[in-house]
PDB file of N, CA and C in Angstrom:
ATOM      1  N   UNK A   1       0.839  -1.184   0.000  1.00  0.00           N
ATOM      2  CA  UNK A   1       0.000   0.000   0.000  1.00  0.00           C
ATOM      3  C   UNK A   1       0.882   1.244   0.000  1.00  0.00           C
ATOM      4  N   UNK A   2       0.486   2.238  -0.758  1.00  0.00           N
ATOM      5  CA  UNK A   2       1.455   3.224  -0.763  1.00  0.00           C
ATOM      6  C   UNK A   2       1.251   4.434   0.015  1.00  0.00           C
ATOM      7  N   UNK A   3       2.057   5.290   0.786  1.00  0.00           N
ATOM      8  CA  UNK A   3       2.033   6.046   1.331  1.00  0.00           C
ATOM      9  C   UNK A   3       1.367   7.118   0.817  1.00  0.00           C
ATOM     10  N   UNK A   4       0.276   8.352   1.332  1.00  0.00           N
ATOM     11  CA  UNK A   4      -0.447   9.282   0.463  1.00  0.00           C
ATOM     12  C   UNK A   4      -0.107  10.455   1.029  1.00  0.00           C
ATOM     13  N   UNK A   5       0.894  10.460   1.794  1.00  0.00           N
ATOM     14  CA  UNK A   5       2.003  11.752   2.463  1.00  0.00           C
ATOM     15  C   UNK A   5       2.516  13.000   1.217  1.00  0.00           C
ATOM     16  N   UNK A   6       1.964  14.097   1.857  1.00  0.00           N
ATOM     17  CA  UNK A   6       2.082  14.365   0.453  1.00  0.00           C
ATOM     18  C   UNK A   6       3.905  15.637   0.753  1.00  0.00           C
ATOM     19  N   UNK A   7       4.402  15.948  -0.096  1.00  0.00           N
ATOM     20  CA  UNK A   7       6.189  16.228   0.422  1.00  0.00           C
ATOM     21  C   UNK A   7       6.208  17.637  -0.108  1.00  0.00           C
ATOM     22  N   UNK A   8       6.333  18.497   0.220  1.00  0.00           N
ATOM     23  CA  UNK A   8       6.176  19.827  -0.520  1.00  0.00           C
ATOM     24  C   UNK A   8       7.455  20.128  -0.490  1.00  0.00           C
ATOM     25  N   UNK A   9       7.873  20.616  -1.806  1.00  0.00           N
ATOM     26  CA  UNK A   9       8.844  21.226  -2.807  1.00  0.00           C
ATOM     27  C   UNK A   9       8.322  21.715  -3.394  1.00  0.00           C
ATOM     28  N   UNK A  10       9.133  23.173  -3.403  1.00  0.00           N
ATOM     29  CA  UNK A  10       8.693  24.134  -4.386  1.00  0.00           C
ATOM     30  C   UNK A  10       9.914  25.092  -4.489  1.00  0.00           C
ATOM     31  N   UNK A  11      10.203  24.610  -5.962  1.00  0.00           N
ATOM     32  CA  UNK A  11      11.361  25.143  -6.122  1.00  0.00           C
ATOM     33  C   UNK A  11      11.807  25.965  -7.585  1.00  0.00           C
ATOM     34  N   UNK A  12      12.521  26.373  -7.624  1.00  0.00           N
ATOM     35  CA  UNK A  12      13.336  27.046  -9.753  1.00  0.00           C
ATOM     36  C   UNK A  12      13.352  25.378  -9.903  1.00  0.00           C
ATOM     37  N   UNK A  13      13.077  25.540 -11.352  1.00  0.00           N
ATOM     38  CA  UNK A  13      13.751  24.621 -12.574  1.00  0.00           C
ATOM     39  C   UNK A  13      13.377  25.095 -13.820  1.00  0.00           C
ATOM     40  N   UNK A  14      14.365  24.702 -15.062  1.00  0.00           N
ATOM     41  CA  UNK A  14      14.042  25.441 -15.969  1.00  0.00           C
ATOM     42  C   UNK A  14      13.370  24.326 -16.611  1.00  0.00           C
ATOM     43  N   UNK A  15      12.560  24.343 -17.406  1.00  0.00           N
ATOM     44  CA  UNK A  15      11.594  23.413 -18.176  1.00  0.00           C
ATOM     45  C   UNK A  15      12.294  22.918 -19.179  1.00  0.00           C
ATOM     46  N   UNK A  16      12.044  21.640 -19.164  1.00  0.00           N
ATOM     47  CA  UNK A  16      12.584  20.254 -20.308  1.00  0.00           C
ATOM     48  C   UNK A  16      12.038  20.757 -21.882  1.00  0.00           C
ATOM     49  N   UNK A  17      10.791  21.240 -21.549  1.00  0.00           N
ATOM     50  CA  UNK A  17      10.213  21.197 -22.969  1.00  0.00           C
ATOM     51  C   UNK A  17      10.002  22.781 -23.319  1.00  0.00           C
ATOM     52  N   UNK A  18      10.097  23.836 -22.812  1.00  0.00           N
ATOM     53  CA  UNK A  18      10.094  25.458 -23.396  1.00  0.00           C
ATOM     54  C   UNK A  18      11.470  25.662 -23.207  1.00  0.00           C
ATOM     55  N   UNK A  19      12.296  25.530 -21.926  1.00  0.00           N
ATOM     56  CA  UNK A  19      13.608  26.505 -21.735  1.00  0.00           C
ATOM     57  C   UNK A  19      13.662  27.265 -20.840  1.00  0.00           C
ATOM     58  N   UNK A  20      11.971  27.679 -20.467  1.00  0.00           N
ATOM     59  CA  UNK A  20      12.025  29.037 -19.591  1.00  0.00           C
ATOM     60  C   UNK A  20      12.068  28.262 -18.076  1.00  0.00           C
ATOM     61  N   UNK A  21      12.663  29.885 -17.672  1.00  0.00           N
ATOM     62  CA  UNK A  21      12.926  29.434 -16.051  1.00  0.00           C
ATOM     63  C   UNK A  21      11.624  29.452 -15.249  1.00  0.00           C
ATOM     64  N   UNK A  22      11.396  28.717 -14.492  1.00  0.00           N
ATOM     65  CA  UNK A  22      10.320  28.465 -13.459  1.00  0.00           C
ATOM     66  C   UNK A  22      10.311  28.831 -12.138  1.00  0.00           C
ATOM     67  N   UNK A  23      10.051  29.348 -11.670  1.00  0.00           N
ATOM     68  CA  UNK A  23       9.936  30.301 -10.154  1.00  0.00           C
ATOM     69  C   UNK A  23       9.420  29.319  -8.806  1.00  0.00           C
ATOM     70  N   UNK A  24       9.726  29.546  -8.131  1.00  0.00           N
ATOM     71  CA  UNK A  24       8.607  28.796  -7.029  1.00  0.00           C
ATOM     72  C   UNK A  24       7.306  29.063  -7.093  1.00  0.00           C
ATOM     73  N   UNK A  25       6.481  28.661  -6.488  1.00  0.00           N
ATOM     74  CA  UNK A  25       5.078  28.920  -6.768  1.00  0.00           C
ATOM     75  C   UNK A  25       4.719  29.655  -5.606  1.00  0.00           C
ATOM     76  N   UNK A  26       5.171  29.477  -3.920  1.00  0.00           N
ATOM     77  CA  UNK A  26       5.305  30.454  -3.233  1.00  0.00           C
ATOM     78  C   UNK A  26       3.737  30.053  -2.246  1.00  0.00           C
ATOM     79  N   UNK A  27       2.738  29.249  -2.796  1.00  0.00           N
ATOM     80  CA  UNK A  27       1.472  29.080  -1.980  1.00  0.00           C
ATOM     81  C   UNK A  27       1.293  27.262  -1.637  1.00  0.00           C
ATOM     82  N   UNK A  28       1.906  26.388  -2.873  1.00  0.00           N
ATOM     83  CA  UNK A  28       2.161  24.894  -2.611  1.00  0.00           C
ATOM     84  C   UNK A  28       3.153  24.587  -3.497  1.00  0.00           C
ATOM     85  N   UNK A  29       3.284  23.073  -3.834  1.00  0.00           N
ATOM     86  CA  UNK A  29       4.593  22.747  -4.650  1.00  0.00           C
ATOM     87  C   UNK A  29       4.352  22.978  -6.261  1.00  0.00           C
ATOM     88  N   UNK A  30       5.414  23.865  -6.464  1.00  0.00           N
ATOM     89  CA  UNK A  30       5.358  23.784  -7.726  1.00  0.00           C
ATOM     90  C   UNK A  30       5.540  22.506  -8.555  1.00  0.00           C
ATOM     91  N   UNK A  31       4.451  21.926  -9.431  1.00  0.00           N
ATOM     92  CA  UNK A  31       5.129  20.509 -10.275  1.00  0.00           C
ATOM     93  C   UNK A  31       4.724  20.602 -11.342  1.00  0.00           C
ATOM     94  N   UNK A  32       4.595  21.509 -12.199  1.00  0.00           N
ATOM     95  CA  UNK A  32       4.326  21.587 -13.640  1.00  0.00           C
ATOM     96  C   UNK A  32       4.925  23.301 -14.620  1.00  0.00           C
ATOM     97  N   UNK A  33       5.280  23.305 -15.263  1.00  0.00           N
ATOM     98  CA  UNK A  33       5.758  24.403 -16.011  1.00  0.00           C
ATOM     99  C   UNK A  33       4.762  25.003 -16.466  1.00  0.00           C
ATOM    100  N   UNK A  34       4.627  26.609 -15.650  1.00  0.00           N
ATOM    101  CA  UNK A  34       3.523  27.845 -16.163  1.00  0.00           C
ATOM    102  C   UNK A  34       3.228  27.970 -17.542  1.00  0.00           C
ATOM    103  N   UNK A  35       4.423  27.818 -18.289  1.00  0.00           N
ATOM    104  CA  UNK A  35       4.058  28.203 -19.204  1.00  0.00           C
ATOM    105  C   UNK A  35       3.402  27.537 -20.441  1.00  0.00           C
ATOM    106  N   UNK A  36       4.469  26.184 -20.607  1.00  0.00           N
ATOM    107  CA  UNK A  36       3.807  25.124 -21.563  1.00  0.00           C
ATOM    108  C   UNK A  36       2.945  24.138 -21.026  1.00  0.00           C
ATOM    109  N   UNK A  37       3.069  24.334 -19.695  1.00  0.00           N
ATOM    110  CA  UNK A  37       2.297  23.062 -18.689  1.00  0.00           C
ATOM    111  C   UNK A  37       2.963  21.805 -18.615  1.00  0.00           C
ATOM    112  N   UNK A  38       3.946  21.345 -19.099  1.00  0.00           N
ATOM    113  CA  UNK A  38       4.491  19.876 -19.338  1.00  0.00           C
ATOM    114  C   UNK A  38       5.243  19.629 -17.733  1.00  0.00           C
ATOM    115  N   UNK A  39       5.422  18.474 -17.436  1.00  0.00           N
ATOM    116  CA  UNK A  39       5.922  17.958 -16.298  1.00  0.00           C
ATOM    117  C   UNK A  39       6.889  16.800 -16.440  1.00  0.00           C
ATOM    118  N   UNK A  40       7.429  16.489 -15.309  1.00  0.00           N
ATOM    119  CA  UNK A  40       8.026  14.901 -15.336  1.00  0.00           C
ATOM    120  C   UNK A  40       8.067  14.260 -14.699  1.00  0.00           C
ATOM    121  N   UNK A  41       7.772  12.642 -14.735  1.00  0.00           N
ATOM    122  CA  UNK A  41       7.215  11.715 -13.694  1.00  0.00           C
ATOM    123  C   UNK A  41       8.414  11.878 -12.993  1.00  0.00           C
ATOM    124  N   UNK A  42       8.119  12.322 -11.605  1.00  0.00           N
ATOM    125  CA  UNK A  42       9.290  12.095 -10.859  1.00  0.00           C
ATOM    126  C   UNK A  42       8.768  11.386  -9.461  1.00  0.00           C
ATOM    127  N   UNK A  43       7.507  11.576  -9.223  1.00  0.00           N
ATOM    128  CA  UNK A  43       7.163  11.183  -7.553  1.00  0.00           C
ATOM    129  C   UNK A  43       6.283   9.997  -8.475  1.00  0.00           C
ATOM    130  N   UNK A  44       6.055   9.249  -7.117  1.00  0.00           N
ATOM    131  CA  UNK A  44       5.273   7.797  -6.800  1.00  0.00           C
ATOM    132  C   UNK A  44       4.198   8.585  -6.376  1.00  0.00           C
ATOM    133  N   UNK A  45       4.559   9.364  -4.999  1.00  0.00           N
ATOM    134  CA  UNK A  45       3.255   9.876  -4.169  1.00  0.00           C
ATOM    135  C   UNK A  45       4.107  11.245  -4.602  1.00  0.00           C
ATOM    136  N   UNK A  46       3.473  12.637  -4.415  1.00  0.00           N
ATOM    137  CA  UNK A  46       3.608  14.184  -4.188  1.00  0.00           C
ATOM    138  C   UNK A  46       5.027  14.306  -3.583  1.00  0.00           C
ATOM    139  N   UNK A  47       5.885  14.966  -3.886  1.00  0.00           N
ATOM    140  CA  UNK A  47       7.128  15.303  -3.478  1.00  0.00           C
ATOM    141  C   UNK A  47       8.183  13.941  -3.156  1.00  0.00           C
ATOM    142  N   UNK A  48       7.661  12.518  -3.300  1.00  0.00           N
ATOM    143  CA  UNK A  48       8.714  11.892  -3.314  1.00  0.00           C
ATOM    144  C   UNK A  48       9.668  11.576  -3.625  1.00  0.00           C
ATOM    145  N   UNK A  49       9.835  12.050  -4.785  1.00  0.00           N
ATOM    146  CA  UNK A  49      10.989  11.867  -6.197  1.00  0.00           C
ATOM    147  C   UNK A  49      11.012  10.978  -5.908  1.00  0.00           C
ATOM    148  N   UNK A  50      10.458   9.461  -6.040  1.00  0.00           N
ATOM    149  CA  UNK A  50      10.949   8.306  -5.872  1.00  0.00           C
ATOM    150  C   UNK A  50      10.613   7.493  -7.396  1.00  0.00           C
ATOM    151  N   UNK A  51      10.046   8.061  -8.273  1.00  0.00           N
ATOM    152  CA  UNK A  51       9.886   7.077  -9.375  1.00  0.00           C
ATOM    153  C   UNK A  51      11.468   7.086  -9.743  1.00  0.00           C
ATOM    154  N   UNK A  52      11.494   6.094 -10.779  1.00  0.00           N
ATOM    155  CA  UNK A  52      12.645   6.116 -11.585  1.00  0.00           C
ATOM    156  C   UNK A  52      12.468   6.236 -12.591  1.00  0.00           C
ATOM    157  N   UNK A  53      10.813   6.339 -13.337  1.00  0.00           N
ATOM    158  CA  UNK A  53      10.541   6.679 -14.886  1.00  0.00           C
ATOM    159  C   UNK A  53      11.536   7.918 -15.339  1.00  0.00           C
ATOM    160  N   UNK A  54      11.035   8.829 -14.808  1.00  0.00           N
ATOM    161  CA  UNK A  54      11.957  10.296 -15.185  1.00  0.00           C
ATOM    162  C   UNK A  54      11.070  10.396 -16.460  1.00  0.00           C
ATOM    163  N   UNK A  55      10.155  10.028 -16.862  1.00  0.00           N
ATOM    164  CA  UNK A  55       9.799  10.008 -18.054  1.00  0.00           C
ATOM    165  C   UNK A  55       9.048  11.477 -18.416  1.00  0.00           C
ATOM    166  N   UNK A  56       8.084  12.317 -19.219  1.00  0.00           N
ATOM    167  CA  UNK A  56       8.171  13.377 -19.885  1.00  0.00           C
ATOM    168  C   UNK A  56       6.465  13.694 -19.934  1.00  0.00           C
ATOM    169  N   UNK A  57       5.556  13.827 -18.778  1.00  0.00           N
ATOM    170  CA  UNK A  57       4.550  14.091 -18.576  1.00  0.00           C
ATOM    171  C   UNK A  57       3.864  15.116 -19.317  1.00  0.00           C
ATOM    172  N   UNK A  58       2.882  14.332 -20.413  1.00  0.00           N
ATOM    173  CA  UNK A  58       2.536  15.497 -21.426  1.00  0.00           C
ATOM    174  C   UNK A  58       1.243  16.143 -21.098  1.00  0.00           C
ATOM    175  N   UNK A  59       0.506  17.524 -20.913  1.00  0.00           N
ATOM    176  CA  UNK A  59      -0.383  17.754 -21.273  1.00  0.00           C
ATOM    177  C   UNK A  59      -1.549  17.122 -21.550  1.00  0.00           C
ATOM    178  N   UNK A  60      -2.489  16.855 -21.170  1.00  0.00           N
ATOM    179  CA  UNK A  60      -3.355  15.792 -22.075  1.00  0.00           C
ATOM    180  C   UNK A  60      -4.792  16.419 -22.183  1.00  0.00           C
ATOM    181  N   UNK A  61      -5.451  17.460 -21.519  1.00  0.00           N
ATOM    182  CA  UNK A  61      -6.899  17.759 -21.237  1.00  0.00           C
ATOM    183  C   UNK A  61      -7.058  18.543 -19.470  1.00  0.00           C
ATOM    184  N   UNK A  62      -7.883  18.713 -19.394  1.00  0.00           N
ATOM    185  CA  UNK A  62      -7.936  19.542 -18.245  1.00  0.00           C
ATOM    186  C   UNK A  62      -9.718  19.059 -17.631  1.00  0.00           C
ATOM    187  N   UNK A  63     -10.045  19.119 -16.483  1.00  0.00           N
ATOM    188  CA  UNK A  63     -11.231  18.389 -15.598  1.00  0.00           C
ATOM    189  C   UNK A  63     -11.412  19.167 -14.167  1.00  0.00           C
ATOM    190  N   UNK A  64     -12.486  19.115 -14.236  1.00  0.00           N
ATOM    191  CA  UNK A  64     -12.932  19.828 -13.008  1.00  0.00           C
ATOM    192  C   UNK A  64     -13.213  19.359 -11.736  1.00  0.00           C
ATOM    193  N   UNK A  65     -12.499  19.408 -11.006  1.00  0.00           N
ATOM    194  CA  UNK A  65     -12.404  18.728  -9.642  1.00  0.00           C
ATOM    195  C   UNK A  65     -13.169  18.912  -8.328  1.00  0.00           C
ATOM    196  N   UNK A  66     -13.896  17.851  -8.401  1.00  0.00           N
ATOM    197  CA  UNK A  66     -15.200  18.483  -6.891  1.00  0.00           C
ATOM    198  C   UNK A  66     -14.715  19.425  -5.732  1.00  0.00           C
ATOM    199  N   UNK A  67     -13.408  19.032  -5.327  1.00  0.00           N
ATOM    200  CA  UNK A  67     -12.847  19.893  -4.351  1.00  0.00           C
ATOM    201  C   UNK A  67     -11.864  20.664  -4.634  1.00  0.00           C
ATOM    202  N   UNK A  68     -11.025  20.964  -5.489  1.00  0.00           N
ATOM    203  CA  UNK A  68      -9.895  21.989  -5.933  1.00  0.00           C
ATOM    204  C   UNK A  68      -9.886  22.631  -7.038  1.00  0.00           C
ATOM    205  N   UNK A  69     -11.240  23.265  -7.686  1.00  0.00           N
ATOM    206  CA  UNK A  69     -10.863  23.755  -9.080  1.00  0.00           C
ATOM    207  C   UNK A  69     -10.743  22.710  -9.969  1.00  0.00           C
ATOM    208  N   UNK A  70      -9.755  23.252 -10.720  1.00  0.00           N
ATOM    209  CA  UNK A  70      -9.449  22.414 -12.061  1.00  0.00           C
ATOM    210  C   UNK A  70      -7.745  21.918 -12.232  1.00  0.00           C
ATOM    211  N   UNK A  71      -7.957  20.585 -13.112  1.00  0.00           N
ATOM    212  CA  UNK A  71      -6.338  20.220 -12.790  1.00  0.00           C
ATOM    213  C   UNK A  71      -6.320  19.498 -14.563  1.00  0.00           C
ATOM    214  N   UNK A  72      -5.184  19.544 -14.289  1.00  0.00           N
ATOM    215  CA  UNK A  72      -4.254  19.236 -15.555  1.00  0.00           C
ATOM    216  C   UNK A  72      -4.346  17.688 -15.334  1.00  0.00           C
ATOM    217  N   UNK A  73      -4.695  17.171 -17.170  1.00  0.00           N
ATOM    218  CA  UNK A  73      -4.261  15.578 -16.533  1.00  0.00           C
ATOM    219  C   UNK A  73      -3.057  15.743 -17.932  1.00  0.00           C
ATOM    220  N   UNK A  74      -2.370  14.591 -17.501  1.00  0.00           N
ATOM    221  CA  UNK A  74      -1.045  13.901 -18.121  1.00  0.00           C
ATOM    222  C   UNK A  74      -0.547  12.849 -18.169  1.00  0.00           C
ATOM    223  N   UNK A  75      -0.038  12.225 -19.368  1.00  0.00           N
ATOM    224  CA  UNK A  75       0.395  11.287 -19.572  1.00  0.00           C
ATOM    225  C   UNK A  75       1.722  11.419 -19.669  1.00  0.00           C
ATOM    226  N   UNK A  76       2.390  10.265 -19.132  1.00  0.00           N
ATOM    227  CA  UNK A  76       3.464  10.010 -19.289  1.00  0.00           C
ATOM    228  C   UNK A  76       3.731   9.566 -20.690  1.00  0.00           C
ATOM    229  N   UNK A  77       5.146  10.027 -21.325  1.00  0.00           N
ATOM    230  CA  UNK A  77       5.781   8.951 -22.668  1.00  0.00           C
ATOM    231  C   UNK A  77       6.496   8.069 -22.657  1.00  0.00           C
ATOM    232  N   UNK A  78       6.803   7.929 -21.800  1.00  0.00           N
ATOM    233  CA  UNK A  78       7.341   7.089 -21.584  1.00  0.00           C
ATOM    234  C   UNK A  78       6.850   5.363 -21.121  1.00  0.00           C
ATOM    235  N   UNK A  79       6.525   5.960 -19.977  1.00  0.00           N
ATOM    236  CA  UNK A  79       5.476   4.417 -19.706  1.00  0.00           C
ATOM    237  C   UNK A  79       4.383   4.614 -19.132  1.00  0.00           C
ATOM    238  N   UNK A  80       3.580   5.642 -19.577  1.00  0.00           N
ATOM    239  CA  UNK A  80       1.904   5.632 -19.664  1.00  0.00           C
ATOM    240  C   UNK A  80       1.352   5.578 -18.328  1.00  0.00           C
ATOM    241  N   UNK A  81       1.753   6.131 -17.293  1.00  0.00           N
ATOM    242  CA  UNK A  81       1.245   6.383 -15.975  1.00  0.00           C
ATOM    243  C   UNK A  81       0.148   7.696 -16.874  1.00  0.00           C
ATOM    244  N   UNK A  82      -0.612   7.915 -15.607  1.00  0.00           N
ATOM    245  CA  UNK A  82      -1.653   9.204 -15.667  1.00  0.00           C
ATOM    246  C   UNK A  82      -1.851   9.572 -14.654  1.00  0.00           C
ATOM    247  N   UNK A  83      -1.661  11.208 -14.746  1.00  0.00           N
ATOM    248  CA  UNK A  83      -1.640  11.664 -13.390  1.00  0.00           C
ATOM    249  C   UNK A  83      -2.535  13.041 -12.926  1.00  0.00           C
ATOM    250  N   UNK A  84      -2.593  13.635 -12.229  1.00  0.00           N
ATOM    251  CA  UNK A  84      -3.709  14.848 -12.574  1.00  0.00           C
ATOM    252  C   UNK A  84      -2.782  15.998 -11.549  1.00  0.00           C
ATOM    253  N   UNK A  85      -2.746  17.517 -12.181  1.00  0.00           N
ATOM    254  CA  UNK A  85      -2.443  18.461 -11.122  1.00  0.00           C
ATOM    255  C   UNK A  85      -2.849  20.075 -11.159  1.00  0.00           C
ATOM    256  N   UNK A  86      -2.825  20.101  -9.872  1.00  0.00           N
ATOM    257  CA  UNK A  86      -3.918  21.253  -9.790  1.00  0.00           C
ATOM    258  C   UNK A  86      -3.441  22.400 -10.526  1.00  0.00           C
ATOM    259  N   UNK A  87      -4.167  23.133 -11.265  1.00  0.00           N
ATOM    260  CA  UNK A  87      -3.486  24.161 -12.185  1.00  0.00           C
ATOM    261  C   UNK A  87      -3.533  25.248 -11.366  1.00  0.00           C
ATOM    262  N   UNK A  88      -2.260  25.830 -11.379  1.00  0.00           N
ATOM    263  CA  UNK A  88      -1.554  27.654 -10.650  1.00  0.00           C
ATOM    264  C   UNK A  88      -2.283  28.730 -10.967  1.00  0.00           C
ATOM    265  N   UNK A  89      -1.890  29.284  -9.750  1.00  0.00           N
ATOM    266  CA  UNK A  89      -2.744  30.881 -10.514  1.00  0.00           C
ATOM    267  C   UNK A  89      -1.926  31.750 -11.669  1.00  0.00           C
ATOM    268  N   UNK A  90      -0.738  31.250 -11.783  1.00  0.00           N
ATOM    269  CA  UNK A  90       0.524  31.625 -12.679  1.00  0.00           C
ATOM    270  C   UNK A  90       0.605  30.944 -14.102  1.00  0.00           C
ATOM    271  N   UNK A  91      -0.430  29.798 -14.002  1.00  0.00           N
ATOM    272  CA  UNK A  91      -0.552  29.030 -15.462  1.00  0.00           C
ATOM    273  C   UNK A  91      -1.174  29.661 -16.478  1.00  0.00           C
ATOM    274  N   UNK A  92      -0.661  29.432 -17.837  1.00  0.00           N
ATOM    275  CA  UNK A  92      -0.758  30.426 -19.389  1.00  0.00           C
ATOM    276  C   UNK A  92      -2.197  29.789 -19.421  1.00  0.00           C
ATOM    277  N   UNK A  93      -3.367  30.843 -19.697  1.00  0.00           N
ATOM    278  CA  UNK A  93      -4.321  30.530 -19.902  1.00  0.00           C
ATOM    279  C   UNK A  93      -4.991  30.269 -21.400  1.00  0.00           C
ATOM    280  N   UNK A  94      -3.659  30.481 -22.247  1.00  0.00           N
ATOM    281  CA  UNK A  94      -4.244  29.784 -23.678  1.00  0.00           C
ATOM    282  C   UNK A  94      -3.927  28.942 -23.670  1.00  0.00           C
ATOM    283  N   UNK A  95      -3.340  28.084 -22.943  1.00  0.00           N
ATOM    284  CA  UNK A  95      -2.628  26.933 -23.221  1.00  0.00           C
ATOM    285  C   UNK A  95      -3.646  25.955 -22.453  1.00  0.00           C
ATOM    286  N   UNK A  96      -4.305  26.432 -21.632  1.00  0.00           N
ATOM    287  CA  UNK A  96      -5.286  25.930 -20.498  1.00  0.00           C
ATOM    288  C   UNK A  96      -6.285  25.747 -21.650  1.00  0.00           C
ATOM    289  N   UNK A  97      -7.139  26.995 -21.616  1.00  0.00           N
ATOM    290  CA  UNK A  97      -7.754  26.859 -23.142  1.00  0.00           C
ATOM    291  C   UNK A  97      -7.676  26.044 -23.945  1.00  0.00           C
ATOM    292  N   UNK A  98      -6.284  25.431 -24.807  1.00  0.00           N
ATOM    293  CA  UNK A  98      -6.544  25.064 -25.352  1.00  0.00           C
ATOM    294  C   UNK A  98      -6.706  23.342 -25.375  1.00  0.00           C
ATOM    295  N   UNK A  99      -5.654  22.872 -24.294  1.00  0.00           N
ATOM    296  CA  UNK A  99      -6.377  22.025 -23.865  1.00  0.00           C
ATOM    297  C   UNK A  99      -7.953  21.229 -23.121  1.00  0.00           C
ATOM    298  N   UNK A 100      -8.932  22.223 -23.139  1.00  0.00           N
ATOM    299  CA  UNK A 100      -9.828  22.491 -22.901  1.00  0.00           C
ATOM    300  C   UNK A 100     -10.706  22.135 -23.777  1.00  0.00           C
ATOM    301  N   UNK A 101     -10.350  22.415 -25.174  1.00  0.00           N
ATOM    302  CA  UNK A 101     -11.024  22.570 -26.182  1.00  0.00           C
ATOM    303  C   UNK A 101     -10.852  21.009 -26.845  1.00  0.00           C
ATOM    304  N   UNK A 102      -9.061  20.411 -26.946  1.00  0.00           N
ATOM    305  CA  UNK A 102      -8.765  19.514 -27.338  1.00  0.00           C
ATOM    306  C   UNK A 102      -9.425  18.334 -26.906  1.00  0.00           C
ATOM    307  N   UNK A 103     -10.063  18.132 -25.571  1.00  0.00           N
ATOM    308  CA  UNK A 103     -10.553  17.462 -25.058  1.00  0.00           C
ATOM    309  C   UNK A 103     -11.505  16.382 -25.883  1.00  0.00           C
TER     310      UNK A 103
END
């Protein structure tokens, strides 16, 4: 059974897939890039870094969540986990959009 502890980090990194630098988020953990939205499997559970995929969490659609707003879902390319996260108040809203639409 896996632990549902959740590990807060929130930190700079510059994004795998735009370039641009990423800020802390400053209110919870930052885990997705403002601008293009893309991520990378890195936790099992929230802040663990314990996967070893490392794999390249894409974008996939966006869903509305009974208790937190709205969150980003994503697929991994690697090996097809799916994961969901809550979208920032700092996230590009055409990009939100347009996954929205892609749906």
């Amino acid at each position: 059974m896996q632990d549902k502890k959740f590990k807060m980090i929130d930190e700079s990194f510059i994004c795998y897939n735009c370039g641009k630098e990423v800020k802390p988020l400053g209110y919870t953990a930052r885990d997705h890039c403002p601008n293009c939205l893309y991520s990378l499997h890195l936790d099992i559970n929230p802040g663990d870094r314990a996967s070893k995929c490392k794999g390249h969490l894409i974008p996939k659609g966006i869903e509305k969540s009974k208790k937190r707003g709205y969150k980003i879902l994503y697929k991994c390319d690697k090996c097809g986990y799916e994961t969901k996260n809550i979208i920032a108040t700092d996230d590009n809203m055409d990009q939100i959009i347009n996954l929205s639409v892609a749906e």
